[in-house]
Protein backbone atom coordinates (compact mmCIF):
# COMPACT_ATOMS: atom_id res chain seq x y z
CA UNK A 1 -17.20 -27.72 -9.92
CA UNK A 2 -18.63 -24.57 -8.59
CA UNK A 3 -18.53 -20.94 -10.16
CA UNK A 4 -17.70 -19.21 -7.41
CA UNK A 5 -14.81 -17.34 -6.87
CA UNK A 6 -11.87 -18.84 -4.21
CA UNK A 7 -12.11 -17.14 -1.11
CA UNK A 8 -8.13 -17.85 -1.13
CA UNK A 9 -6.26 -14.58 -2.12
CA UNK A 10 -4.60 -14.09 -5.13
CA UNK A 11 -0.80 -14.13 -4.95
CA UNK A 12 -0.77 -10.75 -5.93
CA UNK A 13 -3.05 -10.09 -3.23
CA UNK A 14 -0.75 -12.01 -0.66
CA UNK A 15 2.04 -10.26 -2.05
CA UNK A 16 0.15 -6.50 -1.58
CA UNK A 17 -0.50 -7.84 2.18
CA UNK A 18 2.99 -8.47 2.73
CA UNK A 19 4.10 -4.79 1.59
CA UNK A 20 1.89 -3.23 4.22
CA UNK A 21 -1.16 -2.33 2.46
CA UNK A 22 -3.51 -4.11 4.87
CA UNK A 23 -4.43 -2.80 8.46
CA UNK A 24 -2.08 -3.73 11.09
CA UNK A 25 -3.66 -5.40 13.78
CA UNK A 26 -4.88 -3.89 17.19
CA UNK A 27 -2.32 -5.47 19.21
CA UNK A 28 0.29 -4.08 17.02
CA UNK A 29 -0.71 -0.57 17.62
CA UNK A 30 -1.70 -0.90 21.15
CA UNK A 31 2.14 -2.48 21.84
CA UNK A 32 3.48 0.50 19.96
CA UNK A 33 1.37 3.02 22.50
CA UNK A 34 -1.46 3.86 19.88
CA UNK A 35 -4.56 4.78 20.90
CA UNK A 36 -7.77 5.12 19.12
CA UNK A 37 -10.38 8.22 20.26
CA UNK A 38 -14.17 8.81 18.34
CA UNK A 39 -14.51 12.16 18.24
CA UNK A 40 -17.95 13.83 17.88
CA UNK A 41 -18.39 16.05 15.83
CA UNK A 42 -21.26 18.67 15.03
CA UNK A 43 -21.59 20.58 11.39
CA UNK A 44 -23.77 23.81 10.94
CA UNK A 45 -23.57 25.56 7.40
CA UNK A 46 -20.00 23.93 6.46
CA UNK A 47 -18.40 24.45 9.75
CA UNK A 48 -17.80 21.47 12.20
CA UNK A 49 -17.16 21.46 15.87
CA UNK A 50 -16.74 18.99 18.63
CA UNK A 51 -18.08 21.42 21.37
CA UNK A 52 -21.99 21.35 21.42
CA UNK A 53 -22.09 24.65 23.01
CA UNK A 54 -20.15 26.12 20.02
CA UNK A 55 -22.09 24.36 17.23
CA UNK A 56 -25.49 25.37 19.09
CA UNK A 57 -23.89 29.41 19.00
CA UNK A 58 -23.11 29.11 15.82
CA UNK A 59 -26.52 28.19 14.62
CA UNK A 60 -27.87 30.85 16.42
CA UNK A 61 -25.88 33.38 14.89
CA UNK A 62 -26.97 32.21 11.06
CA UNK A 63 -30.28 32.44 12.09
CA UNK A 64 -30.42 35.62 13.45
CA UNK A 65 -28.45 36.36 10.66
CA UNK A 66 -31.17 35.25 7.88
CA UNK A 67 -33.81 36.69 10.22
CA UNK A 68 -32.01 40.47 9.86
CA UNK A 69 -31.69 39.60 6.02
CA UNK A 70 -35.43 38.76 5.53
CA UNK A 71 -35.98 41.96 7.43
CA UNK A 72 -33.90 44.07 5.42
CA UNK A 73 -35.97 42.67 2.34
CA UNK A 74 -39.57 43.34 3.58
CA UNK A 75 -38.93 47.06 4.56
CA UNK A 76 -36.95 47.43 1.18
């Protein structure tokens, strides 16, 4: 007799299944006209973008941002 667990479900577990708790299958979705996209995304300082070009602008405006900052500071 071994230790290990059943890899059978539980009834309960069958019975959670059956309710629609599990992930419907791909042919499902793509029957009901469901499509699935990746989106990249890019974060700078808590924002996030999926345009390059707009993360890369951002960045550049918090750095020239800290840059005026640290200036103000020195001639303070």
């Amino acid at each position: 007799m071994s230790d290990q667990p059943s890899a059978k479900p539980s009834s309960k577990t069958e019975s959670w299944e059956n309710e629609g708790g599990s992930v419907a299958p791909i042919d499902l979705a793509m029957s009901l006209g469901i499509t699935r996209q990746m989106t990249e995304t890019y974060s700078v300082g808590g924002y996030h973008y999926t345009n390059l070009t707009d993360a890369i602008a951002q960045a550049r405006r918090m750095a020239k941002l800290e840059d005026e900052l640290l200036e103000r500071r020195s001639t303070q």
